[in-house]
N, C-alpha and C. Protein backbone atom coordinates (compact mmCIF):
# COMPACT_ATOMS: atom_id res chain seq x y z
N UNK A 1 -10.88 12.74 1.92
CA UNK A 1 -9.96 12.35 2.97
C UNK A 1 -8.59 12.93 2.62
N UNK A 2 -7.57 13.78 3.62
CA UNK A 2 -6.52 14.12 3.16
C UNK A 2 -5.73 12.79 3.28
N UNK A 3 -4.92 12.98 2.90
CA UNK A 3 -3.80 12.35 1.48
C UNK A 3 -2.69 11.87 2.72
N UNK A 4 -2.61 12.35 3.61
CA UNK A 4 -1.53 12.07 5.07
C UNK A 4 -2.62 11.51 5.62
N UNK A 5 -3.96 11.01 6.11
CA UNK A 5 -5.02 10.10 6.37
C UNK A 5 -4.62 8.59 5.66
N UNK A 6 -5.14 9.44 4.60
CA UNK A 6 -5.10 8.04 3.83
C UNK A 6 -4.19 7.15 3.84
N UNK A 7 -3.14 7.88 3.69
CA UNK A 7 -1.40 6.95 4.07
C UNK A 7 -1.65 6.05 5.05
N UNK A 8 -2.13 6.98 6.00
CA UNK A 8 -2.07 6.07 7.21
C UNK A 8 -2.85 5.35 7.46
N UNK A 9 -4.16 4.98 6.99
CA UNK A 9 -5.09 3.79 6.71
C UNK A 9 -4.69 3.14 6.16
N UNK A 10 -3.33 3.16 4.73
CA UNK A 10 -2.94 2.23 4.10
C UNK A 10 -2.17 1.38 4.83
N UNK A 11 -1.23 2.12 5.52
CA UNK A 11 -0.43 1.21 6.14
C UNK A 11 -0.71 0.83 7.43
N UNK A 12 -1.73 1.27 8.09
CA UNK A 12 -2.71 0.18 9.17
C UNK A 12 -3.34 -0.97 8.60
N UNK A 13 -3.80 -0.79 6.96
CA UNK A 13 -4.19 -2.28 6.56
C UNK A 13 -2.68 -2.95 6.39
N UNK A 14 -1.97 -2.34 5.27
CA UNK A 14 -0.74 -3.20 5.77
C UNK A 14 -0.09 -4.46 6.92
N UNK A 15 -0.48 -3.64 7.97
CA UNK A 15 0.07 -4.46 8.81
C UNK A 15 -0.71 -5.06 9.52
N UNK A 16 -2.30 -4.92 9.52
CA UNK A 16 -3.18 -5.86 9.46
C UNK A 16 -3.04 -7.12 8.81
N UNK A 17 -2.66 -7.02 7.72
CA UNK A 17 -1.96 -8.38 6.84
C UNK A 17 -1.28 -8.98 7.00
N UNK A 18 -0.02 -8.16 8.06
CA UNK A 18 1.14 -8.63 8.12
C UNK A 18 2.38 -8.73 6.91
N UNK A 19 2.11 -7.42 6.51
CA UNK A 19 2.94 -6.84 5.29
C UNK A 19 3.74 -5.64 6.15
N UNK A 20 4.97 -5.69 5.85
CA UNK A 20 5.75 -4.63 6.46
C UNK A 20 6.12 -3.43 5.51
N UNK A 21 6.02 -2.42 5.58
CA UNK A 21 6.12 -1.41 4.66
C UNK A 21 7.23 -0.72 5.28
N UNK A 22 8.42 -0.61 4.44
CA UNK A 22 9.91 0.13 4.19
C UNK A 22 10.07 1.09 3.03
N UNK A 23 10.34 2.28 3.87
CA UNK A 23 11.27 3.60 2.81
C UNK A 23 12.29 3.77 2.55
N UNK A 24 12.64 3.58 1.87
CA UNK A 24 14.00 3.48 1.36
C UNK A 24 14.46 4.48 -0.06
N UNK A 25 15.56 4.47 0.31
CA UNK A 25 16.01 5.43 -1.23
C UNK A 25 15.90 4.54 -2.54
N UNK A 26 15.35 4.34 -3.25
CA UNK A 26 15.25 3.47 -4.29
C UNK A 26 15.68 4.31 -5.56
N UNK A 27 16.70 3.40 -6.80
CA UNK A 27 16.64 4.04 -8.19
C UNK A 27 16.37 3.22 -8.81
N UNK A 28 15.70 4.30 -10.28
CA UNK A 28 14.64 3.47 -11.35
C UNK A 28 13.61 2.72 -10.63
N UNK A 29 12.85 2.37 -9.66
CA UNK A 29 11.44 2.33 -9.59
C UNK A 29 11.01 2.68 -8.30
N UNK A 30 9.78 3.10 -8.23
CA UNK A 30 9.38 3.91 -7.18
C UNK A 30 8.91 2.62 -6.14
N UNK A 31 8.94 1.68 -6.25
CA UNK A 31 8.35 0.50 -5.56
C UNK A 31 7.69 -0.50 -5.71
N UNK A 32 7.29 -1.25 -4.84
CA UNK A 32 6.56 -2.35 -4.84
C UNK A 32 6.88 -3.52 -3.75
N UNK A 33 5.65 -4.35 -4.09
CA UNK A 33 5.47 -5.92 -3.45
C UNK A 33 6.79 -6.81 -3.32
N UNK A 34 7.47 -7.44 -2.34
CA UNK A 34 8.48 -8.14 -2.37
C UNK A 34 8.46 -9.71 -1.43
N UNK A 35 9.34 -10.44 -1.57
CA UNK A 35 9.22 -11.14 0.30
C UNK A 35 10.60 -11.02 0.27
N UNK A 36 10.75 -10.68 1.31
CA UNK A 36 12.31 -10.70 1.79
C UNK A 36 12.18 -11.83 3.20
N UNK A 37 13.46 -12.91 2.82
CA UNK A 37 13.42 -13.57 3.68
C UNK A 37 12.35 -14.16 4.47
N UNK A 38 11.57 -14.85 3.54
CA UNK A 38 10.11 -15.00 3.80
C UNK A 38 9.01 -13.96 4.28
N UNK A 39 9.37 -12.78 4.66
CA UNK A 39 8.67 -11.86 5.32
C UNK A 39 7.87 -10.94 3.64
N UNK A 40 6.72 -10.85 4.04
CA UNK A 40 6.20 -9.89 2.68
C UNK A 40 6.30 -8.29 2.88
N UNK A 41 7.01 -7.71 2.61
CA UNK A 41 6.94 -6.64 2.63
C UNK A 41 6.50 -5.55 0.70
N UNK A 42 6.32 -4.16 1.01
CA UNK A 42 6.35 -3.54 0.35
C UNK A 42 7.35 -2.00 0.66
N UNK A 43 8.35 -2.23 -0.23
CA UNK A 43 9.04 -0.73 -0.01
C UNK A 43 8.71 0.32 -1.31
N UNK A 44 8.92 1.42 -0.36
CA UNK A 44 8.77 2.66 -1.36
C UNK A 44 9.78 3.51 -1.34
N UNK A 45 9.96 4.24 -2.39
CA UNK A 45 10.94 5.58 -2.25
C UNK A 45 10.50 6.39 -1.02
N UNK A 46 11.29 6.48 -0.56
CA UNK A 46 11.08 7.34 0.67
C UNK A 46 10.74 9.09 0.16
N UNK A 47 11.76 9.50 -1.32
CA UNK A 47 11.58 10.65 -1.69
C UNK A 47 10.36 10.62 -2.61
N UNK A 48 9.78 9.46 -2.72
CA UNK A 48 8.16 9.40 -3.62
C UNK A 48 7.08 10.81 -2.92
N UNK A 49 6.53 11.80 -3.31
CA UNK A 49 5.40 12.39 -2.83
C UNK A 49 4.33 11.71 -2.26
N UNK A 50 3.10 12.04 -1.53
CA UNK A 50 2.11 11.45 -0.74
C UNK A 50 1.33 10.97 -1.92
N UNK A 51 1.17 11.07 -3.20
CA UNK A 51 0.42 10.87 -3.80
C UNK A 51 0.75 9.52 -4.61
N UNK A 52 2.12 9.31 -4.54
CA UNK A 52 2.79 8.15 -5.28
C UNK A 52 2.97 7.06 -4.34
N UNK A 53 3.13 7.35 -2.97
CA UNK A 53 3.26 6.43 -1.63
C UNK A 53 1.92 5.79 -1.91
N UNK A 54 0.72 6.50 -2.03
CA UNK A 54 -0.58 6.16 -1.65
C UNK A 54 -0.79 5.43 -2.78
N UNK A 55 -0.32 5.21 -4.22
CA UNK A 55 -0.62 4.82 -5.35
C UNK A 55 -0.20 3.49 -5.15
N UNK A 56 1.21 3.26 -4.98
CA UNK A 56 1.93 2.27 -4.95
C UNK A 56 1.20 0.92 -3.79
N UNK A 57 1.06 2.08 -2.64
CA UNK A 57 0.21 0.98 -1.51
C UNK A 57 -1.23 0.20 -1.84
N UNK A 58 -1.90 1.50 -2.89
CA UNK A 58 -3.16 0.81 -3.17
C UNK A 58 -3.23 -0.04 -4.71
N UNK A 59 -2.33 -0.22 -5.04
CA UNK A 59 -2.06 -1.09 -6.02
C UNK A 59 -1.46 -2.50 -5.26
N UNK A 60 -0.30 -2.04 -4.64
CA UNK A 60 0.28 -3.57 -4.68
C UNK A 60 -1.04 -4.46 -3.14
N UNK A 61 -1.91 -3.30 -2.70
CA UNK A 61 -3.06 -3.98 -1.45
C UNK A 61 -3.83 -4.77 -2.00
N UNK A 62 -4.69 -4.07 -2.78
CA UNK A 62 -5.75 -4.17 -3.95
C UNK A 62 -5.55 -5.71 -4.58
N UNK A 63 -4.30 -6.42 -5.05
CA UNK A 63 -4.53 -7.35 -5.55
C UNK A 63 -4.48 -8.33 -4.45
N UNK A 64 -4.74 -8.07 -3.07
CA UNK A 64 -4.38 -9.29 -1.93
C UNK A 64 -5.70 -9.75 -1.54
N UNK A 65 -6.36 -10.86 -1.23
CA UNK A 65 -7.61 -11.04 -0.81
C UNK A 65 -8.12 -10.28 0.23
N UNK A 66 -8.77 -9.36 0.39
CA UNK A 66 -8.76 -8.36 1.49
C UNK A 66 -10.64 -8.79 1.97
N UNK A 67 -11.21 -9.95 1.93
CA UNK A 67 -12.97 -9.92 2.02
C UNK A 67 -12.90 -9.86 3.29
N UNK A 68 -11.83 -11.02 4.60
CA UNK A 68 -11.87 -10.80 6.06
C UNK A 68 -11.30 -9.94 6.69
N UNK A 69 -11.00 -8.79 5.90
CA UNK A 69 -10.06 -7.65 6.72
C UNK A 69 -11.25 -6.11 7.33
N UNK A 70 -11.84 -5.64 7.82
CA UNK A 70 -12.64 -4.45 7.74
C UNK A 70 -11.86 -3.31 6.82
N UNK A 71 -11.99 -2.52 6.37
CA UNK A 71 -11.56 -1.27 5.63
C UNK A 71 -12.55 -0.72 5.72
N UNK A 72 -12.25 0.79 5.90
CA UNK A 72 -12.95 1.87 5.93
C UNK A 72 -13.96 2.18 4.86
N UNK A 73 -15.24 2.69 4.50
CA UNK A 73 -15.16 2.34 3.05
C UNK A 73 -14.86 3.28 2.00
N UNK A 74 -14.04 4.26 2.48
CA UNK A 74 -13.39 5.48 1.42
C UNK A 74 -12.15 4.00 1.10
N UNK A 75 -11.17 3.86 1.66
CA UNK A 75 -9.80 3.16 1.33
C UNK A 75 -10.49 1.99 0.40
N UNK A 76 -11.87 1.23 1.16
CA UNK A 76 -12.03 -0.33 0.58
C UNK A 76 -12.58 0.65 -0.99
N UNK A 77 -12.83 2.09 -1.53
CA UNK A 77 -13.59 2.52 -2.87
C UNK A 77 -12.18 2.41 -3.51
N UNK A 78 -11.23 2.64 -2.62
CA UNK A 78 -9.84 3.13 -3.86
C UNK A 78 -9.03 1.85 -4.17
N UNK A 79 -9.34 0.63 -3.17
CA UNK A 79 -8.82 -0.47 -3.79
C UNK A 79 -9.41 -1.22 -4.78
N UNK A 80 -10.72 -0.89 -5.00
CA UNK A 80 -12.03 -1.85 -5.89
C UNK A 80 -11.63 -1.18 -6.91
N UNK A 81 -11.51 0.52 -6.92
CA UNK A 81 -11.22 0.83 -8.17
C UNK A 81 -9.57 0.50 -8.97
N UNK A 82 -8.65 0.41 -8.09
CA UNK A 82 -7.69 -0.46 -8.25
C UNK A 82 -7.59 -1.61 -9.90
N UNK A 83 -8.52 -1.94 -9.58
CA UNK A 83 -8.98 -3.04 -9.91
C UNK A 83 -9.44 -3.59 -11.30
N UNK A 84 -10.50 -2.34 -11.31
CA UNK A 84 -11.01 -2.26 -12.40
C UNK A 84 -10.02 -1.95 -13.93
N UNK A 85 -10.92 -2.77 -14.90
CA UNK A 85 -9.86 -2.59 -16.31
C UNK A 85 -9.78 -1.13 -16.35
């Protein structure tokens, strides 16, 4: 699956959840899980590459209970592996 796909499956589950995903210029860390103002979001460096966007999303997804959500099952392989030690 290209890598601009995948993004965008991530952040269709995203907001399946009701997680809002923001780019932003960030220094010293490339991102992560937050709640702002009760709202859960996840921001990323906006200048992060496709490969670090996609990392960050399937890490901070991966630890959310995802059993009633459908996922594709390329995205639901990269969150299981997530996972693993």
């Amino acid at each position: 699956m290209r890598k601009d796909v995948l993004l965008r499956e991530l952040e269709e589950l995203a907001a399946k959840l009701g997680i809002r995903i923001r780019y932003e210029r960030l220094v010293g860390t490339p991102g992560g899980y937050c709640v702002v103002k009760g709202d859960s979001v996840i921001i990323i460096d906006k200048r992060a590459n496709l490969a670090t966007k996609i990392k960050i999303l399937s890490m901070e997804l991966a630890k959310l209970d995802l059993s009633s959500v459908y996922i594709v099952p390329y995205v639901r392989e990269l969150l299981e592996k997530e996972n693993e030690p």
